[in-house]
N, C-alpha and C. Protein backbone atom coordinates (compact mmCIF):
# COMPACT_ATOMS: atom_id res chain seq x y z
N UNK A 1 84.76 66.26 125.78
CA UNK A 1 84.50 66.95 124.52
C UNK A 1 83.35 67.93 124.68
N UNK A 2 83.84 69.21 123.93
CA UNK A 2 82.53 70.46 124.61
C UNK A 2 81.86 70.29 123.00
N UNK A 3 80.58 70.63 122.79
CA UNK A 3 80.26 70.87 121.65
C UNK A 3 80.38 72.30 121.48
N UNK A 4 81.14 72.78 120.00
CA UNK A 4 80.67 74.37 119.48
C UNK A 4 79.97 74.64 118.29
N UNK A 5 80.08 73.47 117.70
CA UNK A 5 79.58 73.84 116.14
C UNK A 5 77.91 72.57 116.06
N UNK A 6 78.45 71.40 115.79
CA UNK A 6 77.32 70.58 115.08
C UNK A 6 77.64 68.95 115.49
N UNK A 7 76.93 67.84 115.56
CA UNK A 7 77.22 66.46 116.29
C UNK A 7 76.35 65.67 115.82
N UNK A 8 76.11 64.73 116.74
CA UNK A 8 75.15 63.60 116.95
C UNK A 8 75.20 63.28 118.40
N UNK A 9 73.89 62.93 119.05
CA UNK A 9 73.86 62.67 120.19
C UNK A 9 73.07 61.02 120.33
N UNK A 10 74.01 60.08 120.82
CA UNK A 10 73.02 59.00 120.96
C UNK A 10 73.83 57.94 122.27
N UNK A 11 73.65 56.61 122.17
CA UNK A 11 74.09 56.07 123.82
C UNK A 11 75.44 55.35 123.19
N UNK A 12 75.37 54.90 122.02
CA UNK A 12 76.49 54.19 121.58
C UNK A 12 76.60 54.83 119.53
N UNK A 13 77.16 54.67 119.40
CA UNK A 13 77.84 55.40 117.64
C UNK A 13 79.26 55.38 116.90
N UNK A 14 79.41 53.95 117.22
CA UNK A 14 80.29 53.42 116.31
C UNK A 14 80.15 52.87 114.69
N UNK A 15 78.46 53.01 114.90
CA UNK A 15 77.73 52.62 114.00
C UNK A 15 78.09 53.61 112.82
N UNK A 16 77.82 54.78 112.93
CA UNK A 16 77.32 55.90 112.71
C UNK A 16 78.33 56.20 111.96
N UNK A 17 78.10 57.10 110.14
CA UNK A 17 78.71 57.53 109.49
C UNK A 17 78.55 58.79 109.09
N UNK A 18 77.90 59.63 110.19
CA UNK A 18 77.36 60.95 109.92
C UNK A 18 78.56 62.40 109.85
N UNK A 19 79.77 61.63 110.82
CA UNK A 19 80.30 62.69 110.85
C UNK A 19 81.32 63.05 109.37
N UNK A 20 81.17 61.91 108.44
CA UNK A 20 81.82 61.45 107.48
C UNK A 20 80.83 62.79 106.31
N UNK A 21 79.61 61.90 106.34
CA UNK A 21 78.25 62.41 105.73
C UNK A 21 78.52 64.19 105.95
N UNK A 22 78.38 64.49 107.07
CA UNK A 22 78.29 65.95 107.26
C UNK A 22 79.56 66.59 106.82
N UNK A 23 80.59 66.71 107.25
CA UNK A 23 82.08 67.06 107.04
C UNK A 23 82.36 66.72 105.14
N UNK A 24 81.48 66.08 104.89
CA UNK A 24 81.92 65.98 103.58
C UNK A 24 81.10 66.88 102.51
N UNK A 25 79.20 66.60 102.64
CA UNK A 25 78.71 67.93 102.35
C UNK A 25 78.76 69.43 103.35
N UNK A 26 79.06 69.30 103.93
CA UNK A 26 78.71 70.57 104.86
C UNK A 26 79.85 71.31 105.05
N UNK A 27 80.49 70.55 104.69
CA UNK A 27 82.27 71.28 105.20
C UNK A 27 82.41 72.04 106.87
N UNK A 28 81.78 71.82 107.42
CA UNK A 28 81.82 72.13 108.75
C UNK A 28 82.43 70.94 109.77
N UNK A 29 82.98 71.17 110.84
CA UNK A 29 83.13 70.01 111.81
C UNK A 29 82.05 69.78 112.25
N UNK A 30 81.98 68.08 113.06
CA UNK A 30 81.15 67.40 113.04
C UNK A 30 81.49 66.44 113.97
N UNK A 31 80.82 66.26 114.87
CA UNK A 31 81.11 65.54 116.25
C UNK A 31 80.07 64.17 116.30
N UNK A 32 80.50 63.38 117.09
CA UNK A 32 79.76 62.42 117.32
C UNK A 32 80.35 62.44 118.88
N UNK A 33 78.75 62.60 119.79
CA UNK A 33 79.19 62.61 121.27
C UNK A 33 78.02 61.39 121.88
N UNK A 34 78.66 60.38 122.64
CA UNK A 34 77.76 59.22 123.18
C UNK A 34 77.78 59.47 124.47
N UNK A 35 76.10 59.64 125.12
CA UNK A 35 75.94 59.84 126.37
C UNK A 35 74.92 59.11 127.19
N UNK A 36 75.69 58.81 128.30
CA UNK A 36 75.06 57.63 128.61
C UNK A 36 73.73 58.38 129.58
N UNK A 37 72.54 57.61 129.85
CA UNK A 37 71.56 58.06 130.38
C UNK A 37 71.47 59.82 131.15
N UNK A 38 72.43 59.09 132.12
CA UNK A 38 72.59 60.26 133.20
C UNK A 38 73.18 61.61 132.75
N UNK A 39 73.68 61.66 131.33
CA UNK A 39 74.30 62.55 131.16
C UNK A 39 73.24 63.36 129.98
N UNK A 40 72.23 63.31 129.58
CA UNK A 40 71.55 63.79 128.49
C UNK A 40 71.24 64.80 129.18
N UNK A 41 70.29 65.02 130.38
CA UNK A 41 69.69 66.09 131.45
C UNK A 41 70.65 67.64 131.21
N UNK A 42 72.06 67.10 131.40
CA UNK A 42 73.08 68.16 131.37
C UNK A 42 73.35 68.82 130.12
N UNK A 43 73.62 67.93 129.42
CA UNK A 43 74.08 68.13 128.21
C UNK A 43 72.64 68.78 127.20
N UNK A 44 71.72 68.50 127.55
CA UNK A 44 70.55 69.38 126.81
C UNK A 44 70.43 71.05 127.58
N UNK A 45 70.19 70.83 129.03
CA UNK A 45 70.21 72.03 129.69
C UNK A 45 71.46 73.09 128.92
N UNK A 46 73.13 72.59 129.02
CA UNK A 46 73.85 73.57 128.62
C UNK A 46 73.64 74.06 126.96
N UNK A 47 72.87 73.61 125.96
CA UNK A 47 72.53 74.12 124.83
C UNK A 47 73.78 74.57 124.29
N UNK A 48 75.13 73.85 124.34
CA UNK A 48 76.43 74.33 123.96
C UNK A 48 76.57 73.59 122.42
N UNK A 49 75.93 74.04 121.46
CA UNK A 49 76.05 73.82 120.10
C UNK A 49 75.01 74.42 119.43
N UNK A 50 75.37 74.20 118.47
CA UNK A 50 74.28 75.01 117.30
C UNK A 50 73.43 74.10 116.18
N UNK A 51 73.52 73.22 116.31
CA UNK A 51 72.59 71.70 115.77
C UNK A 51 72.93 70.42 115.89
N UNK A 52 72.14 69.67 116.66
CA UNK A 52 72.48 68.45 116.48
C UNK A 52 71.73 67.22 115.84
N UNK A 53 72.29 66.43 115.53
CA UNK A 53 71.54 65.02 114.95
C UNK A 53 71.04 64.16 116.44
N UNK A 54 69.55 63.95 116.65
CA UNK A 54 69.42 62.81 118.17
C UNK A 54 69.01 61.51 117.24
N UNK A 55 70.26 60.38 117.57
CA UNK A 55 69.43 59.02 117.95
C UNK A 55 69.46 58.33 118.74
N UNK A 56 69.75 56.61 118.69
CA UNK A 56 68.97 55.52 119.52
C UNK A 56 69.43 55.55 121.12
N UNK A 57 69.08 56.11 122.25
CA UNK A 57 67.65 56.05 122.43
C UNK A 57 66.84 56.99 122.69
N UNK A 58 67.22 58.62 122.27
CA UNK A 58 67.13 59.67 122.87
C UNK A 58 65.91 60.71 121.85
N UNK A 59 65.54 59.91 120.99
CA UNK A 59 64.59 60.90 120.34
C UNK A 59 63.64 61.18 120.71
N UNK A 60 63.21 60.65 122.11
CA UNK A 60 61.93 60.88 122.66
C UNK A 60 62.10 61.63 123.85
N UNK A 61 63.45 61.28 124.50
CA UNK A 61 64.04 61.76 125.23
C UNK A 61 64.45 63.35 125.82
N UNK A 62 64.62 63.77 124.02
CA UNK A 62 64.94 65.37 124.26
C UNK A 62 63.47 66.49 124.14
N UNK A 63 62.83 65.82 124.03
CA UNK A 63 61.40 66.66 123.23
C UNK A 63 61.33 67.76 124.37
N UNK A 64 61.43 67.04 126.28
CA UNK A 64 61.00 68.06 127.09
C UNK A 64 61.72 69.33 127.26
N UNK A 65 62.88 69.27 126.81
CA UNK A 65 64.08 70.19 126.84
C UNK A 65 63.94 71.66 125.21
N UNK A 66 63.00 70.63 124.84
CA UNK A 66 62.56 71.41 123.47
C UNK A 66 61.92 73.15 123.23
N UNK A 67 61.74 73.77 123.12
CA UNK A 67 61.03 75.61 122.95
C UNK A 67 59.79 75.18 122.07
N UNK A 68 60.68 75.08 120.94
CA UNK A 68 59.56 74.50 120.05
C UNK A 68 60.01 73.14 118.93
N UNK A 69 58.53 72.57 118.63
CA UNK A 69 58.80 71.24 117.93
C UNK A 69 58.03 71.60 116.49
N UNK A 70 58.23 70.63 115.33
CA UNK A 70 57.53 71.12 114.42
C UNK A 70 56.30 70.23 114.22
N UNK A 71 56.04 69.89 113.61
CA UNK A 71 54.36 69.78 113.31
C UNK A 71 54.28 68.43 112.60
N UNK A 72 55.32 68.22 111.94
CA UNK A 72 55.64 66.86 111.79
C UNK A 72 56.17 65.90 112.90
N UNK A 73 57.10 66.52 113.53
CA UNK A 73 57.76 65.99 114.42
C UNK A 73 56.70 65.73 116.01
N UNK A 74 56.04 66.64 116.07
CA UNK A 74 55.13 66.13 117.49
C UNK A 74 53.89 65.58 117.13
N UNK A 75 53.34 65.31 115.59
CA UNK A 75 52.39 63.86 115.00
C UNK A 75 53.44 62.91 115.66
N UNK A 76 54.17 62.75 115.32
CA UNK A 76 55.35 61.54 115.24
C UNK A 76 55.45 60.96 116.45
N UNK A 77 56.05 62.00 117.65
CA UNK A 77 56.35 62.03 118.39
C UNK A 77 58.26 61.65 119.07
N UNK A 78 58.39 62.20 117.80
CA UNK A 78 59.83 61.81 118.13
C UNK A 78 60.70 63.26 117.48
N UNK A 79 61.60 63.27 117.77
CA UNK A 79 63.08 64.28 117.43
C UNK A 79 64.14 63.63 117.11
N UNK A 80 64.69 64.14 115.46
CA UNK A 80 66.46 63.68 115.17
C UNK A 80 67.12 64.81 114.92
N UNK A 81 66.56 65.91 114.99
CA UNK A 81 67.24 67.29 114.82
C UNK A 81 66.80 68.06 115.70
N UNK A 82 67.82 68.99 115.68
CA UNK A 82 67.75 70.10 116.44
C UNK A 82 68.48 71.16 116.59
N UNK A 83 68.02 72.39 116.46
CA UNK A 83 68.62 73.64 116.23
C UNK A 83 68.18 74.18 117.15
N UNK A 84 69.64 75.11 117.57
CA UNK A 84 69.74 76.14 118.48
C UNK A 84 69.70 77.51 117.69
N UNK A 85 68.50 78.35 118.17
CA UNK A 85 68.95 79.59 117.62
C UNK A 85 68.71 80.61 118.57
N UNK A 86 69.85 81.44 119.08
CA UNK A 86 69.86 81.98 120.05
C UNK A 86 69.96 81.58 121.47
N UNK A 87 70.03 80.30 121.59
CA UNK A 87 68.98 79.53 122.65
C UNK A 87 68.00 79.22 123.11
N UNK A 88 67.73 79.47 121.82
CA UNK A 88 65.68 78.96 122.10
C UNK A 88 65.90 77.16 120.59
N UNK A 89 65.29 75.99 121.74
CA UNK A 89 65.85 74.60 120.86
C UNK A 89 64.65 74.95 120.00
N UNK A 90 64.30 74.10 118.67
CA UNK A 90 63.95 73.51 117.40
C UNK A 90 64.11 72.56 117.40
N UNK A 91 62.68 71.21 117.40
CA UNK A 91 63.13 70.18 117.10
C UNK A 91 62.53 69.96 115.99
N UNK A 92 62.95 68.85 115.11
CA UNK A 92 62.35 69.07 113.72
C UNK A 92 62.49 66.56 113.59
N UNK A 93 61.87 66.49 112.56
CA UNK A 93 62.31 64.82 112.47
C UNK A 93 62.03 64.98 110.76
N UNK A 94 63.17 64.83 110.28
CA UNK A 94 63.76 64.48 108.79
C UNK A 94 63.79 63.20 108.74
N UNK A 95 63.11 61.87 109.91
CA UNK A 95 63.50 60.69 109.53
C UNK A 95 62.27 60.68 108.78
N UNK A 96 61.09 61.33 108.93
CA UNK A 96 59.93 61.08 108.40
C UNK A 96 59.79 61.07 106.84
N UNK A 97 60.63 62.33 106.28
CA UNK A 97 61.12 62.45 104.75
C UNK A 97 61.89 61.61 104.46
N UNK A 98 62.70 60.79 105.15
CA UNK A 98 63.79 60.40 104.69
C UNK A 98 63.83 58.81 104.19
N UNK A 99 62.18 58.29 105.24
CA UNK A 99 61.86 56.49 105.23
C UNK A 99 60.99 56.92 104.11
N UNK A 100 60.02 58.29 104.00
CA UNK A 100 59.00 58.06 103.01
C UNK A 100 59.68 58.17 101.50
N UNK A 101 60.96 58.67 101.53
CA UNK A 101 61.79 58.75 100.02
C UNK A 101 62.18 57.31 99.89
N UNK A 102 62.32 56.89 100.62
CA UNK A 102 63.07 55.46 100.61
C UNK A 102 62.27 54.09 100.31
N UNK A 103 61.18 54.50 100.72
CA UNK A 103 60.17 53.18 100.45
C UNK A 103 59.17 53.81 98.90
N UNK A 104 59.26 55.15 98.46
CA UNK A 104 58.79 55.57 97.43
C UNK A 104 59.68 55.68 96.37
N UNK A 105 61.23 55.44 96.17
CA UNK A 105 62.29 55.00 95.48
C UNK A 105 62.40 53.30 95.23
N UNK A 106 61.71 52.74 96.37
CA UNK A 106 61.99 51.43 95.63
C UNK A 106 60.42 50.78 95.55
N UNK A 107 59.72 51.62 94.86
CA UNK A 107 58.41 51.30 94.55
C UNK A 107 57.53 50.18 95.59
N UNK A 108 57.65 50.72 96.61
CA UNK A 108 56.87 49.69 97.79
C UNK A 108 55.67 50.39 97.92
N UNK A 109 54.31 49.72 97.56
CA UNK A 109 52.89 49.81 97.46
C UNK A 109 52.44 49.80 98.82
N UNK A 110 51.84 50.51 99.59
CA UNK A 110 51.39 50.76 101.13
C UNK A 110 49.94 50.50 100.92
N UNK A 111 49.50 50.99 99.99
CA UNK A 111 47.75 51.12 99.94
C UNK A 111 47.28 49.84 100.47
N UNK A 112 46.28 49.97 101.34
CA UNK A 112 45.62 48.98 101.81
C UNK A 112 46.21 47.57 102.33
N UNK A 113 47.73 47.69 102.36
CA UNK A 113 48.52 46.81 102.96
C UNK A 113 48.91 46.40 104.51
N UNK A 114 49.36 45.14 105.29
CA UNK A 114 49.42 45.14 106.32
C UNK A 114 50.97 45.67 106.31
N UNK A 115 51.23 46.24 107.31
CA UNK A 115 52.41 46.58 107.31
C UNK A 115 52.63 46.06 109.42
N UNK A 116 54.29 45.62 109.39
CA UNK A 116 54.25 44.95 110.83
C UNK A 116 55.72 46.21 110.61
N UNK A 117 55.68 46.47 111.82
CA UNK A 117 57.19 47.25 112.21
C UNK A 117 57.45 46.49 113.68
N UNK A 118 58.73 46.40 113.25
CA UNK A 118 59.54 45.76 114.55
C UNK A 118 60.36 47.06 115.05
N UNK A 119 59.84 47.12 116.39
CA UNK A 119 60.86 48.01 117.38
C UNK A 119 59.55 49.43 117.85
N UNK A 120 60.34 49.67 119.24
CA UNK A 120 58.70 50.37 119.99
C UNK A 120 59.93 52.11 119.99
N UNK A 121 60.65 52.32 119.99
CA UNK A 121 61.37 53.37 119.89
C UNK A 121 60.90 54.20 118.98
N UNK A 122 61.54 55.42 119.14
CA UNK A 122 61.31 57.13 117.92
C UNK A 122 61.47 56.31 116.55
N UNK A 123 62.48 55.88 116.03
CA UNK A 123 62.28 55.51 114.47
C UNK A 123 60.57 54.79 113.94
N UNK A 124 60.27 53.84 114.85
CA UNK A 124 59.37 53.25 114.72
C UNK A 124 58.16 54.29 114.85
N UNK A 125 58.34 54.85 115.99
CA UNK A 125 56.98 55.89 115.76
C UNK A 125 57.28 56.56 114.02
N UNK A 126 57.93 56.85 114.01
CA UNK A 126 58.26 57.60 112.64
C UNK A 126 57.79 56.61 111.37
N UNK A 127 58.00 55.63 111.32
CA UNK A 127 57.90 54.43 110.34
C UNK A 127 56.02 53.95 110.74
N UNK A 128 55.30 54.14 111.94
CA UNK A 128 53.69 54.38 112.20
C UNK A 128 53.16 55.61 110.83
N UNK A 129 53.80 56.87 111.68
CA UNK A 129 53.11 58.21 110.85
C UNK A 129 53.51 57.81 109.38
N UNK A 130 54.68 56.99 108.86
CA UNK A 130 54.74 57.21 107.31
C UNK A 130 54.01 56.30 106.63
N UNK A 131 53.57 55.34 107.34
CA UNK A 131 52.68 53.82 107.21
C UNK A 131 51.05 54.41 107.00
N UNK A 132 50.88 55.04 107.92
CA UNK A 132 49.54 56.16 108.02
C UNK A 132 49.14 56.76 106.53
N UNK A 133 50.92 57.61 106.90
CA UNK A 133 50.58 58.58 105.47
C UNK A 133 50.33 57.85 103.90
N UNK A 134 50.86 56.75 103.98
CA UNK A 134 51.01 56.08 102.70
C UNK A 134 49.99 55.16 102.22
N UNK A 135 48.99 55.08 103.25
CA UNK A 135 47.61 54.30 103.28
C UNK A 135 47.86 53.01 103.51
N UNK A 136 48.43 53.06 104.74
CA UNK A 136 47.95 51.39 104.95
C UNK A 136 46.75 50.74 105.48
N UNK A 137 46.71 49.78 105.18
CA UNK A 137 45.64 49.44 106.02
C UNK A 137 45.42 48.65 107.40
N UNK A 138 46.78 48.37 107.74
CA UNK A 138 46.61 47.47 109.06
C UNK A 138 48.07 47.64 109.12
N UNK A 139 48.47 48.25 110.46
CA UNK A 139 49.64 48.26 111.27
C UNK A 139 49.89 47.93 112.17
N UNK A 140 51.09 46.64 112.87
CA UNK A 140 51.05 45.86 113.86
C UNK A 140 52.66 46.49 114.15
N UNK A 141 53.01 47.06 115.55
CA UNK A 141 54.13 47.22 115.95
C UNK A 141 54.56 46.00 116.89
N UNK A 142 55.63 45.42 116.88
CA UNK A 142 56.13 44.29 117.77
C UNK A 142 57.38 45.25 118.32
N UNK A 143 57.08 44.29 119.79
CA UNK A 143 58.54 44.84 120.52
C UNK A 143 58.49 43.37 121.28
N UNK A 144 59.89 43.05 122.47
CA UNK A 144 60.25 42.62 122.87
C UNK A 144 59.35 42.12 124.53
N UNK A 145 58.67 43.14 124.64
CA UNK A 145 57.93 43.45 125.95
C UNK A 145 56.35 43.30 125.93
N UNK A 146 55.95 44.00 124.46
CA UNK A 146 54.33 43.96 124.03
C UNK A 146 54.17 44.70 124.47
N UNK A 147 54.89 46.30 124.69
CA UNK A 147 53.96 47.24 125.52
C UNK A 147 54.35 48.02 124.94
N UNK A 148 53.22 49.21 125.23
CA UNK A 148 53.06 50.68 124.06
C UNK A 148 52.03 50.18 122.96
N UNK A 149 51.02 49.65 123.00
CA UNK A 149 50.49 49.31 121.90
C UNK A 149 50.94 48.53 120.73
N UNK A 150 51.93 47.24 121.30
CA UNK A 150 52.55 46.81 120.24
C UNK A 150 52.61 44.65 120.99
N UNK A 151 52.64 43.97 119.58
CA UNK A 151 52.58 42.87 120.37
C UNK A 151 54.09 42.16 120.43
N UNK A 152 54.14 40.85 121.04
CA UNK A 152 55.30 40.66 121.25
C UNK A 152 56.09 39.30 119.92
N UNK A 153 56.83 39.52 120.24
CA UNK A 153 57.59 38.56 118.53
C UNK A 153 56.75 37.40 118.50
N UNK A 154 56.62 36.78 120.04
CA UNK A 154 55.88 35.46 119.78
C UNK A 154 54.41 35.27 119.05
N UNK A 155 53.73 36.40 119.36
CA UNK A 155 52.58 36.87 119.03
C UNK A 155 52.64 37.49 117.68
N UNK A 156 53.61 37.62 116.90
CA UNK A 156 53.77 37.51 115.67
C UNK A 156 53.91 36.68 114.84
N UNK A 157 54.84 36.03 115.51
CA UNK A 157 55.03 34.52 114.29
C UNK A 157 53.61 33.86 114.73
N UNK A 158 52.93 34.00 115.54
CA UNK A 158 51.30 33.03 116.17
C UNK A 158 50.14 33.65 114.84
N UNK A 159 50.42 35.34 114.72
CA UNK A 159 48.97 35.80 113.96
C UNK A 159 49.28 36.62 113.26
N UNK A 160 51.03 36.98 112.95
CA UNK A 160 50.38 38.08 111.50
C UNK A 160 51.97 38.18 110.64
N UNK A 161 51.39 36.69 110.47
CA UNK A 161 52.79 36.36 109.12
C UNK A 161 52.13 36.05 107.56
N UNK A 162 51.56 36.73 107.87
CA UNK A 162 50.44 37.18 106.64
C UNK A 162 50.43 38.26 106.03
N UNK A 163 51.76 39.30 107.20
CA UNK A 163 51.77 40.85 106.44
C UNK A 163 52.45 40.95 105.42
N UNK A 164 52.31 42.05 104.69
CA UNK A 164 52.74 42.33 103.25
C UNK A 164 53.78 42.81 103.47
N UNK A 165 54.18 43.96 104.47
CA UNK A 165 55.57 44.89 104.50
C UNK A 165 56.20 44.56 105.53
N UNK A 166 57.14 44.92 105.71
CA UNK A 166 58.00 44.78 107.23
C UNK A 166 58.93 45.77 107.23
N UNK A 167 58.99 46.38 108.59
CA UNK A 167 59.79 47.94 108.62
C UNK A 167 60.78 47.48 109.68
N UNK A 168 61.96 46.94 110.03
CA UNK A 168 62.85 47.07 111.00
C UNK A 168 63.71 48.23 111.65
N UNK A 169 63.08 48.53 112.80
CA UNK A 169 63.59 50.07 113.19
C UNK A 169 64.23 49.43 114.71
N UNK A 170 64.88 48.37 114.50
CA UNK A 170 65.58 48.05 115.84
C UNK A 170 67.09 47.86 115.30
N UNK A 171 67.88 48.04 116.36
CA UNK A 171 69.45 47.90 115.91
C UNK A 171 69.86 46.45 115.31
N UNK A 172 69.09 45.66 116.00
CA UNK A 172 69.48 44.26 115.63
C UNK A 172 69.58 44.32 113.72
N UNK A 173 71.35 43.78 113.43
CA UNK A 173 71.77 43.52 112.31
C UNK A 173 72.31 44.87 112.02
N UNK A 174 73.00 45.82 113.18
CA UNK A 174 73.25 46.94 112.67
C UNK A 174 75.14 46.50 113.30
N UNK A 175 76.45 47.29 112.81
CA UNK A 175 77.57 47.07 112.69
C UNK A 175 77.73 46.85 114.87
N UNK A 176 78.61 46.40 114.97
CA UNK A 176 79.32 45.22 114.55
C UNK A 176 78.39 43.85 114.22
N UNK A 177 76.89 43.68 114.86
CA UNK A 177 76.57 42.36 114.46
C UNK A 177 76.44 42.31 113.17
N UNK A 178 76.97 42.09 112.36
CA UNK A 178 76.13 42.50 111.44
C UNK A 178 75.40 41.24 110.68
N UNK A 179 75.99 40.24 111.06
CA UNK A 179 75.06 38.85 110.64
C UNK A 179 73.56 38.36 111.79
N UNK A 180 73.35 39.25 111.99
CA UNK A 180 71.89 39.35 112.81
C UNK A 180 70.69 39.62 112.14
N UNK A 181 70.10 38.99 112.18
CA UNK A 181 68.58 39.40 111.90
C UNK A 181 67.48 39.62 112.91
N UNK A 182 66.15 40.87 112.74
CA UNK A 182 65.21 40.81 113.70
C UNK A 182 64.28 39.25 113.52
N UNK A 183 64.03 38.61 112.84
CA UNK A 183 62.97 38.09 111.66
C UNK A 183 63.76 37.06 111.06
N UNK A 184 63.20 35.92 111.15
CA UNK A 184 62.90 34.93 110.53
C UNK A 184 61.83 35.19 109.27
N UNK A 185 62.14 35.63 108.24
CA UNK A 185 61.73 35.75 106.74
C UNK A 185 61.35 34.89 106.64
N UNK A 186 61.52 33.50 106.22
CA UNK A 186 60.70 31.70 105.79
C UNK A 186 59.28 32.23 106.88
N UNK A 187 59.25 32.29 108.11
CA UNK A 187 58.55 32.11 108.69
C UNK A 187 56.95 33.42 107.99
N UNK A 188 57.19 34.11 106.71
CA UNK A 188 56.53 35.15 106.47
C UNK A 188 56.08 34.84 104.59
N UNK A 189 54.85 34.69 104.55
CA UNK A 189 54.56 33.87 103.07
C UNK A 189 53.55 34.93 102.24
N UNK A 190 53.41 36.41 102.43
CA UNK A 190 52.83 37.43 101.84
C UNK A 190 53.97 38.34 101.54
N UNK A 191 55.14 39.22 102.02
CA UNK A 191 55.84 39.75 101.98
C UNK A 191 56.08 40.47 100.47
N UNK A 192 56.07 41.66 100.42
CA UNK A 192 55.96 42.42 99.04
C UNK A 192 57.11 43.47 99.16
N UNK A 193 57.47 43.51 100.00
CA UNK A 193 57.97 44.75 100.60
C UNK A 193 59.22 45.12 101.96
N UNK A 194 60.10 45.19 102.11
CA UNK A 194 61.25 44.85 103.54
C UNK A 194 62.02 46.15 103.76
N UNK A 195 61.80 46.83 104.30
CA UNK A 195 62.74 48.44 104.90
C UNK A 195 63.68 48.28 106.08
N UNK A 196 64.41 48.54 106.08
CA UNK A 196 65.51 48.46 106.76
C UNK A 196 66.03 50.00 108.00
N UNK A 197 66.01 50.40 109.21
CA UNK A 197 66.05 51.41 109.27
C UNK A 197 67.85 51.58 109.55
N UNK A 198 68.57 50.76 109.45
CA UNK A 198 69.82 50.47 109.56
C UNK A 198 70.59 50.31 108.62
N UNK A 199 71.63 51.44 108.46
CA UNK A 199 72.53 51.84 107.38
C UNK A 199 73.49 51.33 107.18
N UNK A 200 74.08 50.69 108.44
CA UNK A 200 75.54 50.37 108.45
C UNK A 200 75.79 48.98 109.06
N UNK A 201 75.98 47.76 108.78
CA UNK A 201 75.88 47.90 106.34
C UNK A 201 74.67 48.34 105.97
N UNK A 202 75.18 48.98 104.89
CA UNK A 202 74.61 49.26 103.80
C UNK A 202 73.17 48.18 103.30
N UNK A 203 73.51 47.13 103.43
CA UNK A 203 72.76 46.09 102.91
C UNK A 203 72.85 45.28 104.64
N UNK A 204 71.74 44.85 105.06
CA UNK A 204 71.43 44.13 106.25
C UNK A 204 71.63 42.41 105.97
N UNK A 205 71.47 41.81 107.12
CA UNK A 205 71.58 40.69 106.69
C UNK A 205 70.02 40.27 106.16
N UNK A 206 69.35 41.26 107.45
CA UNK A 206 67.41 41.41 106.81
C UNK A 206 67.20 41.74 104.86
N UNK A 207 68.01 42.68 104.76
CA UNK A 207 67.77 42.74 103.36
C UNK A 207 68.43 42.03 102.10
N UNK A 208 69.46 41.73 102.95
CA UNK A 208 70.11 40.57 102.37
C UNK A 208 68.89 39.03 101.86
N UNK A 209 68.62 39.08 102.98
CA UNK A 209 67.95 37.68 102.76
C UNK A 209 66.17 37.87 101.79
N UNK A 210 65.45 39.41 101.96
CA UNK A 210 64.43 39.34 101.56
C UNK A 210 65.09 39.45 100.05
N UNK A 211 66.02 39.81 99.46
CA UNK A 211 66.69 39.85 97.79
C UNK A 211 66.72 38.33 97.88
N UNK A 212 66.99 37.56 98.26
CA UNK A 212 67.49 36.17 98.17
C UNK A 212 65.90 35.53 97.53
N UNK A 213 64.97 36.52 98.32
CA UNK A 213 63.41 35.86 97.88
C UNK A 213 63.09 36.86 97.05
N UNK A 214 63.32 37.43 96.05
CA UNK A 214 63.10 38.23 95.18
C UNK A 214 61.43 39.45 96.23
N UNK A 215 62.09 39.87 96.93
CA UNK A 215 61.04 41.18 97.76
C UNK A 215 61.73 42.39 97.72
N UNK A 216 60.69 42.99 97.40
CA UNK A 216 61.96 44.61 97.21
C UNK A 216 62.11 44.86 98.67
């Protein structure tokens, strides 16, 4: 598949309902192309499209291939868009507008709150800068490894199940699993607050269960 018009670029996207999303406002075609490691190098060099959507695991991925980035997007340090114009790339990150509408639609209070994000990837950096912007007061990233400035699950349930928010920006509980959770919820007795960075479902089994405890 060549790109000519507009896509998504990520390693797997079965998940993914964008080409639905786009083709339906945009009236344009709309590709979804999955490339596995070795093939991103190429496929950025030939610049054979005119915008694309980057996700999991490539938003950090494309930045070097980039002309220019915007100003939101290299705070962040991550890329989900990108425009070709002329052949000079644009990277831009709309996830940053898009978590801060989302946690400011369902009235989630940041000020001076702990906030824990699970997952060390681009969304998560993105879900840092909006945590920042929204005044928190203490941000703990967990990953699987503890590295990048982030601690590891065990070292969560040990010292900071005391936080107020929780941001899940890892696939876990995204289609087909979809009865997965990152998080053991019981194990968390402050909780005010639960974001989800996973669309499909619609409703997670994570958010499933923080409604079950009345948490927005």
């Amino acid at each position: 598949m060549i790109f000519t018009q507009y896509g998504c670029i990520g390693k797997k996207l079965p998940h993914s309902f964008s080409k639905i999303i786009h083709e339906k406002i945009g009236g344009y075609s709309y590709e979804l192309k999955e490339l596995r490691e070795e093939e991103v190098d190429s496929f950025m060099k030939n610049r054979d499209f005119k915008a694309i959507n980057v996700t999991i695991p490539y938003k950090e991925t494309v930045i070097p291939y980039l002309d220019e980035i915007s100003d939101t997007a290299k705070a962040v340090g991550a890329v989900n868009t990108i425009v070709n114009r002329n052949g000079k790339l644009s990277g831009f990150n709309t996830d940053f507008y898009g978590l801060s509408a989302l946690i400011k639609k369902n009235d989630i209070d940041f000020s001076g709150k702990k906030v824990v994000i699970l997952g060390s990837g681009g969304t998560s950096k993105t879900s840092l800068a909006v945590s920042k912007s929204l005044g928190a007061g203490e941000i703990i990233r967990v990953s699987r490894t503890g590295n990048e400035n982030s601690v590891t699950y065990d070292e969560l349930y040990r010292s900071h199940t005391d936080a107020d928010i929780l941001i899940n920006t890892t696939p876990v509980g995204m289609f087909p699993e979809i009865f997965a959770s990152p998080v053991e919820l019981d194990k968390f007795f402050s909780l005010c607050g639960v974001i989800d960075a996973v669309y499909n479902p619609l409703t997670t089994q994570l958010v499933a269960d923080a409604k079950k405890r009345g948490i927005k």
